[in-house]
Protein backbone atom coordinates (compact mmCIF):
# COMPACT_ATOMS: atom_id res chain seq x y z
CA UNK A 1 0.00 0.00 0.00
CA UNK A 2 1.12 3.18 -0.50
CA UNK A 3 -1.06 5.47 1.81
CA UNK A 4 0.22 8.17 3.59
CA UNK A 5 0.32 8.94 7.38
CA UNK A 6 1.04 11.76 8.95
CA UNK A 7 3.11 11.23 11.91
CA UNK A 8 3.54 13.88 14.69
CA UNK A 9 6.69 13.39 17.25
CA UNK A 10 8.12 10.60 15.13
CA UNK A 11 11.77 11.54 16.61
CA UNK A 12 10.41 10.39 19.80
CA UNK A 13 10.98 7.02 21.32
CA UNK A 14 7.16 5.80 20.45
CA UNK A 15 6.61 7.92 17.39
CA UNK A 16 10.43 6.17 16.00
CA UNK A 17 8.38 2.43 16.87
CA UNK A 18 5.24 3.52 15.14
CA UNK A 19 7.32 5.29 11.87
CA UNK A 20 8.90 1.61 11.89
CA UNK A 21 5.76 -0.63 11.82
CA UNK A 22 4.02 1.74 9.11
CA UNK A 23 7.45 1.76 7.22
CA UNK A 24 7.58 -2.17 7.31
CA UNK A 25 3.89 -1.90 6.70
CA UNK A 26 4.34 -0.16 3.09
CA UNK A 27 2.84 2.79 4.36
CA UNK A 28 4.34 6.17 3.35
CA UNK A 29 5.52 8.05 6.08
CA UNK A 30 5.28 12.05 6.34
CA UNK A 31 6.88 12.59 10.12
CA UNK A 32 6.89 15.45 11.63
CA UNK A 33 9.65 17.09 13.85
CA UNK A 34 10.02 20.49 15.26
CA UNK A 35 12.97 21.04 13.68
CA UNK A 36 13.84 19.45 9.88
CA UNK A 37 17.90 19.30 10.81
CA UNK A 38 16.66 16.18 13.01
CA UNK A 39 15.44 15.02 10.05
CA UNK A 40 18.78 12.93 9.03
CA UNK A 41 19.27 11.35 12.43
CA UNK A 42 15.52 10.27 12.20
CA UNK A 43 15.85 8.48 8.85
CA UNK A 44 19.41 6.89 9.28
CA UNK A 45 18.06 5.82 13.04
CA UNK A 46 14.79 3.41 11.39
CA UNK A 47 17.24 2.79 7.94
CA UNK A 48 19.50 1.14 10.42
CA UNK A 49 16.49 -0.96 12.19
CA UNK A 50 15.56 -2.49 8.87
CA UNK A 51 13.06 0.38 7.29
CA UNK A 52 12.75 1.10 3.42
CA UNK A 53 13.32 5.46 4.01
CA UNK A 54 12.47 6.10 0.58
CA UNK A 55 8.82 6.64 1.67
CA UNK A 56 9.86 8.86 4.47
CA UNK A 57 9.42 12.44 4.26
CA UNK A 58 9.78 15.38 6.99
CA UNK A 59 7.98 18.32 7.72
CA UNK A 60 8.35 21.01 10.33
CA UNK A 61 5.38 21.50 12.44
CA UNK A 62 5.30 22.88 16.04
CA UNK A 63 2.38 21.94 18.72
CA UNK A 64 2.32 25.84 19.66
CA UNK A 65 2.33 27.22 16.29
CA UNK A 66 -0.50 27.08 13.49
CA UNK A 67 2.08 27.62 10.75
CA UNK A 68 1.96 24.16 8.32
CA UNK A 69 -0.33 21.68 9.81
CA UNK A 70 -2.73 22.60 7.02
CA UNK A 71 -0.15 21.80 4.52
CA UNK A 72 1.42 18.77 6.14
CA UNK A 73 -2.03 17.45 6.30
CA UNK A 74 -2.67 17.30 2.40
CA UNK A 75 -2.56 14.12 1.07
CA UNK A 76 -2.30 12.08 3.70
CA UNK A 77 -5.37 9.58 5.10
CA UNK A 78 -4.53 8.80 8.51
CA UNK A 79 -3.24 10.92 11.10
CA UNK A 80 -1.05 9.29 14.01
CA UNK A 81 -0.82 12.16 16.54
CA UNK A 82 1.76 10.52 19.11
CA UNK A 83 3.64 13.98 19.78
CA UNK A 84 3.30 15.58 23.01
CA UNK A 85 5.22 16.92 25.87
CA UNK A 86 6.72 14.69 28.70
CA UNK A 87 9.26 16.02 31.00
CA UNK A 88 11.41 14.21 33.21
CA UNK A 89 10.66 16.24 36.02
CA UNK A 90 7.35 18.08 36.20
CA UNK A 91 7.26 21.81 35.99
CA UNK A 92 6.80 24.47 38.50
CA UNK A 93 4.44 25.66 35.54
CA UNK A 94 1.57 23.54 34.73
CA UNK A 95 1.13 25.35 31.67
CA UNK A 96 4.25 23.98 30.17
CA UNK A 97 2.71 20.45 29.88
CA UNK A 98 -1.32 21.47 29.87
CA UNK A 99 -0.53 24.15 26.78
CA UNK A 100 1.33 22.22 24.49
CA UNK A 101 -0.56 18.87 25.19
CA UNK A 102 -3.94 20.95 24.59
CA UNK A 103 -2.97 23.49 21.53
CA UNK A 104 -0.98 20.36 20.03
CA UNK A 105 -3.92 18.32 19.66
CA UNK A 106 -6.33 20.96 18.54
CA UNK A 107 -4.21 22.10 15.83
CA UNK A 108 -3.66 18.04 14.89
CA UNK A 109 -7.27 17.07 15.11
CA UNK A 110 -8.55 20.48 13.30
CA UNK A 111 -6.38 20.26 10.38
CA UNK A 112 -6.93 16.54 10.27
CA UNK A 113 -10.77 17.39 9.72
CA UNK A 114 -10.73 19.75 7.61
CA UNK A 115 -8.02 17.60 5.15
CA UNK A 116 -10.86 14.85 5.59
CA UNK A 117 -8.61 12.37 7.22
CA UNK A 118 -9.78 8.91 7.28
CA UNK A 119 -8.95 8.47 11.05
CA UNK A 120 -7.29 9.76 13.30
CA UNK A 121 -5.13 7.73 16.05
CA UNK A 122 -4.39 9.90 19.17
CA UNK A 123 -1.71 9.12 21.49
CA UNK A 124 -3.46 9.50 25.27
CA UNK A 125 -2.15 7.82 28.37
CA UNK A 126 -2.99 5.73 31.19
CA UNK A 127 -2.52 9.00 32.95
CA UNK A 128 -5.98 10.33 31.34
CA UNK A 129 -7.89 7.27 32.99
CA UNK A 130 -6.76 6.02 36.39
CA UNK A 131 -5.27 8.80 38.34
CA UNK A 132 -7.25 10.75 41.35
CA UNK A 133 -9.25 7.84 42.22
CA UNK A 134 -9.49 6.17 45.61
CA UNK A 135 -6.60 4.28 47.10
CA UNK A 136 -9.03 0.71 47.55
CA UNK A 137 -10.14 0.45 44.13
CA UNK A 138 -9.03 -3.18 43.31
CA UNK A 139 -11.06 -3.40 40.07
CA UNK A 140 -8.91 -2.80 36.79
CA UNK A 141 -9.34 0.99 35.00
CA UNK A 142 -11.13 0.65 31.86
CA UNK A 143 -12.00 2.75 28.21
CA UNK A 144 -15.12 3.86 31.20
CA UNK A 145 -12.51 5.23 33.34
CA UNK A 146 -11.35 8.64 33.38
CA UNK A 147 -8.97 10.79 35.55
CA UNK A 148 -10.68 12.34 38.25
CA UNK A 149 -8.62 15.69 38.05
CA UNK A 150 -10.38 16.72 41.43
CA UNK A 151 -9.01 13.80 43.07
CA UNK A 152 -6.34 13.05 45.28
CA UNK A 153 -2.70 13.45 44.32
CA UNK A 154 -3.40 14.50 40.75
CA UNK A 155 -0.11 16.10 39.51
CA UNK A 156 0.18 17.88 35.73
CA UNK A 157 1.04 15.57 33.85
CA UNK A 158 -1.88 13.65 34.76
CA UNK A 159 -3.90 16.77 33.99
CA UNK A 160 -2.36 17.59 30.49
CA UNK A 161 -3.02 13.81 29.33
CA UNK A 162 -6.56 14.17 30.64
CA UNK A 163 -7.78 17.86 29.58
CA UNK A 164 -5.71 16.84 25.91
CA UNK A 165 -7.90 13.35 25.34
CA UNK A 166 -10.87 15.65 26.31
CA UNK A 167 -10.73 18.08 24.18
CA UNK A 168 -10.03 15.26 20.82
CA UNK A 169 -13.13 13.78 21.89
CA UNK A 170 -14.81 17.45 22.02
CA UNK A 171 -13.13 18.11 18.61
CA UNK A 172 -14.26 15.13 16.52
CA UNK A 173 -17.62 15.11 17.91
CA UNK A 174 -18.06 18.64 17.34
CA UNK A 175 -17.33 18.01 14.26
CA UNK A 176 -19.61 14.51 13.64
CA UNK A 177 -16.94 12.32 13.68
CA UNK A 178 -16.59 10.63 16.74
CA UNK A 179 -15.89 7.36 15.12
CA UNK A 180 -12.64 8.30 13.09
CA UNK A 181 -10.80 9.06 16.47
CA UNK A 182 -9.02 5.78 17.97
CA UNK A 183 -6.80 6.64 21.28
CA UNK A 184 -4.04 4.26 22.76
CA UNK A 185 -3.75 4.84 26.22
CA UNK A 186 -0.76 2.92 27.47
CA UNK A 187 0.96 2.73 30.93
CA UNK A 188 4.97 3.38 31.32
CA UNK A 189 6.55 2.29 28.43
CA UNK A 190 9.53 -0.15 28.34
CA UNK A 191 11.11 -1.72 25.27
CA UNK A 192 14.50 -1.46 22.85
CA UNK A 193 15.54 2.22 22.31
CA UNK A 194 16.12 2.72 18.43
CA UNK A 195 19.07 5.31 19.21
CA UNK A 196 21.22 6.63 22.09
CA UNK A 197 18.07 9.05 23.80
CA UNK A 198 16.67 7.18 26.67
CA UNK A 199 13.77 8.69 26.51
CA UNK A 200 11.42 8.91 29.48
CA UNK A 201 11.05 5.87 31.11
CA UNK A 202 13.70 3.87 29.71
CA UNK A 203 15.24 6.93 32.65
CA UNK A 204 13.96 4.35 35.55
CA UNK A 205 15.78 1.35 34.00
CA UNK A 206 18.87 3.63 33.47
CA UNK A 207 18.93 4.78 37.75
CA UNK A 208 18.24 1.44 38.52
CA UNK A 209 21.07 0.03 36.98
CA UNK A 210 23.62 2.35 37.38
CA UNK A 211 22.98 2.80 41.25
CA UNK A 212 21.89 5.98 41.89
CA UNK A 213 18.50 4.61 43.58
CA UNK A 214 20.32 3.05 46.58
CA UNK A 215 16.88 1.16 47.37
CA UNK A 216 13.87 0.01 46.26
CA UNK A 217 10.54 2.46 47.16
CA UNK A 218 7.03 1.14 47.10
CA UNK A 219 6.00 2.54 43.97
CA UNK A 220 4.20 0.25 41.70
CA UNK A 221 4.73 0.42 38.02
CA UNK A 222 2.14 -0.82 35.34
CA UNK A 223 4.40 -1.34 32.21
CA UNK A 224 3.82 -2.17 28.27
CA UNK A 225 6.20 -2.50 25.63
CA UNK A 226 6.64 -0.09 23.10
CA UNK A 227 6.47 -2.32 20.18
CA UNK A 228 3.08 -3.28 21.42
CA UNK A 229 2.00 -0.13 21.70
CA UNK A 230 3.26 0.99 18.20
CA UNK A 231 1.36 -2.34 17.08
CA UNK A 232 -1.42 -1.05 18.27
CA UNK A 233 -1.21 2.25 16.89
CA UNK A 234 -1.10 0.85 13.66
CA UNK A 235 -3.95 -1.51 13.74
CA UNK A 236 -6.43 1.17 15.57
CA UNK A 237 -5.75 3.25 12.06
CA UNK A 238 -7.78 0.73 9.87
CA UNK A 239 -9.60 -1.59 12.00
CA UNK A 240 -13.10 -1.25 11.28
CA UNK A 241 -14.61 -1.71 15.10
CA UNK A 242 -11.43 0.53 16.36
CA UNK A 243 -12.95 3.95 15.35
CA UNK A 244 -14.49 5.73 18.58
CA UNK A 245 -12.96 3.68 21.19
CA UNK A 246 -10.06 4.02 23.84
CA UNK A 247 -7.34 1.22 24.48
CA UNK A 248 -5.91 1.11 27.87
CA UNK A 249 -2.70 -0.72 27.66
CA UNK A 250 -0.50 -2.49 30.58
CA UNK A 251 0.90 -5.99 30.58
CA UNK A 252 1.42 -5.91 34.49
CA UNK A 253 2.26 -3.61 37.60
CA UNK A 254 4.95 -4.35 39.53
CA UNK A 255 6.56 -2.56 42.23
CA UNK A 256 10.35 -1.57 41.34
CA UNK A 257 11.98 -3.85 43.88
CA UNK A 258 10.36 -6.72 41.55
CA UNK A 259 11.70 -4.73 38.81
CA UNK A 260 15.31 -4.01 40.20
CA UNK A 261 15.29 -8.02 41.04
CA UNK A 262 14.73 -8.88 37.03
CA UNK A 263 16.96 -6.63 35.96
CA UNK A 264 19.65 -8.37 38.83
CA UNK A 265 19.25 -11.91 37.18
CA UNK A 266 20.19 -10.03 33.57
CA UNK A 267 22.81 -8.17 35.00
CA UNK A 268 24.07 -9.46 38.38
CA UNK A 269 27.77 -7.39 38.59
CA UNK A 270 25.79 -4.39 38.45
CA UNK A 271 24.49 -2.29 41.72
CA UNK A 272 20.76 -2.76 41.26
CA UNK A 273 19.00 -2.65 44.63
CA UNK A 274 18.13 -5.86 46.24
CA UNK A 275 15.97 -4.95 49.30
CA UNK A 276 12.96 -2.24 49.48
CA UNK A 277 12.86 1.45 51.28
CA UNK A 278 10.47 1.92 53.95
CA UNK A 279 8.18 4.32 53.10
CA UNK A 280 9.25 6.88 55.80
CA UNK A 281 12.57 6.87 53.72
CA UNK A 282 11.30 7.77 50.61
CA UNK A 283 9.37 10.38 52.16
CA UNK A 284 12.78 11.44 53.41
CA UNK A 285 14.35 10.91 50.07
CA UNK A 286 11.94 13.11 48.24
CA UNK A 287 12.96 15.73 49.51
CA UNK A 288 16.27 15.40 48.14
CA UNK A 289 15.29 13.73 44.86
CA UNK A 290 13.00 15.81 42.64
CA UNK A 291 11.70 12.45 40.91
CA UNK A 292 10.62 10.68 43.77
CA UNK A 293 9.09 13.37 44.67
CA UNK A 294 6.61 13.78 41.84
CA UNK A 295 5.73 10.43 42.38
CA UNK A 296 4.76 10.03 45.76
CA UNK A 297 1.32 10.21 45.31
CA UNK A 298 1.89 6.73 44.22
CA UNK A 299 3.18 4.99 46.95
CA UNK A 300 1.66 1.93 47.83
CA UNK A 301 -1.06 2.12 45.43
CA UNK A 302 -1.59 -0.70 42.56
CA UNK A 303 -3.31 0.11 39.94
CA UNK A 304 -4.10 -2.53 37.00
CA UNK A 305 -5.20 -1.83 33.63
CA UNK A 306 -8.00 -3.74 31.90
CA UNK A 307 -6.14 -4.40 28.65
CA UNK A 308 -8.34 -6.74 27.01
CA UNK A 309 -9.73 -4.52 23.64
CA UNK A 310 -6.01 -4.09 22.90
CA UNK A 311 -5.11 -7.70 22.97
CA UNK A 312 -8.26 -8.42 20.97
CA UNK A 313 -6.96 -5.55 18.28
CA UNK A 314 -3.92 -6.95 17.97
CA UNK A 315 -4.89 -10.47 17.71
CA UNK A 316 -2.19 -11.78 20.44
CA UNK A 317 -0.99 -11.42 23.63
CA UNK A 318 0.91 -8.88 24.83
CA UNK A 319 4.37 -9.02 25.62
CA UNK A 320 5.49 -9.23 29.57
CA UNK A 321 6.65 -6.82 31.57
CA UNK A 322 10.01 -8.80 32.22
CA UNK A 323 10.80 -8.64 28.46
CA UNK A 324 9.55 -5.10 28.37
CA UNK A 325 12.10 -3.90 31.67
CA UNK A 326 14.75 -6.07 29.51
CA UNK A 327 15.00 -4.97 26.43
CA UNK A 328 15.07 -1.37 27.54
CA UNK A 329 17.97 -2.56 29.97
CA UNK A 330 20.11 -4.55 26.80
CA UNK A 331 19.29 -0.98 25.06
CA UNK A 332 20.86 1.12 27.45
CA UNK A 333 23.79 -1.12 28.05
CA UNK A 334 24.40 -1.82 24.39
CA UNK A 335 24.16 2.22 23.93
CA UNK A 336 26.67 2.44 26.47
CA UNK A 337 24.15 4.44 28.41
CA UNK A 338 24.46 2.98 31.66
C-alpha cells in the first residue's frame, strides 16, 4: 500500500516504533519534527532498524504554532498524533505540559478534519484514565474510566493527558466524527531504544542500573512494551470496530523492587538494589530527589489496567513486563548508556 500517514513526534521514542511498523507496513511516512535538521538522524536511526526510508518524508510543524499543519495534512489519510510533551521532572508551571498537550492536539485534530482524514489515532495515556481515584479500588481501570482531576494526588502531567484526550473527543464530535478518532492509552513504556536518547522511562531502568537509587521504594509500576503499543497504533488506524474507542494498555504492575530483582538476574555485577525502602525513607528521600518526589502520590497504590480490547486488536498477547524492563535494559547497556 502506498497510503500516507502523517506522523507527529516521530523523533520520539514511540513515534520512531510507530514510523517503523508503518514503514515495514508499506505505508508512506510524512513525520513530523520540530525542527527538519533532526530530520537525518531520524531516517538513518529506522534505515539502520531495517526500514525502506524512501517513503519517508519530513515536515516542520510545532504543537504551539499554526504555521503548516494545514499543509502537512494534504494528502495524507490517517493521522497518528503521538507527539506531546513529557518532561522528566514536572514543571513548577503547569502550563508547560497542559498548553502544548492541549494546543498540540487541537491544531492536529482540526487540520486533520478539515483535510478529511480517514482516522485519526491519538496518542493519550494511562494517565488520562486512572489517576485521582481512591486508594481501595481493586477493580482494573477501563476505556469507562477517566482521571478524576479533582481527586487526590493528581499532579500535571496527569492533567495535560486528561484535559488533551478531552478536548479530541470534544473536537471530533463537534465536528460529527466521533468514530474516526481511535486513542491508545498505554501505561509506562519499556522496550529497545532505536538510538542513544533514553527517553522517558527507559530513565527508571537507566537509575536502577547504574545505582543511583540506593533502594527500592514502594511505587508500583504498570508497564507495556513499546512495540506493542506501536502495534497497536497501527492496527487502531484501519480496523473497522477501532474507530471511537479508547485502548488502555498495561501488561502488568509491579513494584520496582520486583523490577530491580529482574533486571539483577540479567545483569548481576551491576548495583541494582536488592531490598525495598520503607516508606518513611522515601518520604525522606523526596525531599532530596526531585523524581521521587513527583511520584509520591503513588506509593503503595496498585493500579491494574483492563487491557483486554487491545489484545483483541492486535490479535495476540501482549508481551510481559520482564521482556519489556529487559530490552530497555540490553538498550541502554548496548548504547553504552548505563
Amino acid at each position: 500500500m502506498s497510503d500516507r500517514v502523517l506522523l507527529t513526534g516521530i523523533s520520539g521514542f514511540l513515534g520512531g516504533h510507530v514510523a517503523l511498523q508503518l514503514l515495514n507496513s508499506g505505508y508512506t511516512v510524512r513525520g513530523s519534527v520540530r525542527n527538519l535538521q533532526r530530520a537525518d538522524k531520524v531516517r538513518e536511526t529506522l534505515k539502520r532498524h531495517g526500514a525502506d526510508t524512501s517513503r519517508l518524508e519530513f515536515v516542520a510543524l510545532d504543537l504551539m504554532r499554526d504555521a503548516g499543519w494545514d499543509e502537512a495534512m494534504q494528502g495524507t489519510r490517517y493521522l497518528q498524533h503521538t507527539a506531546s510533551p513529557f518532561l522528566i521532572q514536572i514543571p513548577k508551571d503547569k502550563m508547560e505540559l497542559i498548553g502544548p498537550a492541549v494546543e498540540g492536539t487541537e491544531r492536529a485534530l482540526n487540520a486533520a478534519n478539515k483535510a478529511g482524514v480517514e482516522r485519526v489515532v491519538l496518542t493519550s495515556s494511562m494517565a488520562a484514565i486512572a489517576y485521582g481515584h481512591d486508594k481501595s479500588r481493586t477493580t482494573p481501570f477501563t476505556a469507562k474510566d477517566w482521571t478524576d482531576l479533582n481527586g487526590r494526588a493528581v499532579n500535571f502531567y496527569q492533567e495535560s493527558k486528561t484535559l488533551a484526550e478531552k478536548r479530541a473527543w470534544e473536537i471530533m464530535d463537534a465536528a460529527g466524527r466521533h468514530d474516526a478518532l481511535a486513542v491508545i492509552n498505554p501505561s509506562a513504556i519499556f522496550g529497545p531504544l532505536l538510538d542513544d536518547d533514553p527517553g522517558t522511562s527507559a530513565v527508571i531502568v537507566q537509575r536502577l542500573l547504574d545505582g543511583s537509587i540506593p533502594a527500592a521504594p514502594r511505587i508500583p509500576m504498570t508497564i507495556i512494551d513499546v512495540r506493542d503499543i506501536a502495534a497497536a497504533h497501527v492496527a487502531a488506524m484501519t480496523a473497522p470496530d477501532a474507530g471511537g474507542k479508547r485502548f488502555p494498555m498495561g501488561e502488568r504492575t509491579v513494584f520496582f523492587l520486583e523490577a530491580a530483582k529482574i533486571l539483577k538476574q540479567r545483569y548481576p555485577e551491576r548495583r541494582i538494589p536488592s531490598f525495598g525502602m520503607p516508606d518513611w525513607a522515601v518520604r525522606l528521600y523526596a525531599l532530596f530527589d526531585r523524581d521521587m518526589r513527583d511520584n509520591m502520590g503513588e506509593l503503595g497504590y496498585i493500579k491494574r489496567l483492563d487491557s483486554s480490547d487491545a489484545i483483541s486488536l492486535l490479535g495476540r498477547p501482549l508481551r510481559t513486563a520482564p521482556e519489556a524492563l529487559l530490552a530497555t535494559a540490553d538498550s541502554l547497556v548496548s548504547q553504552r548508556l548505563v
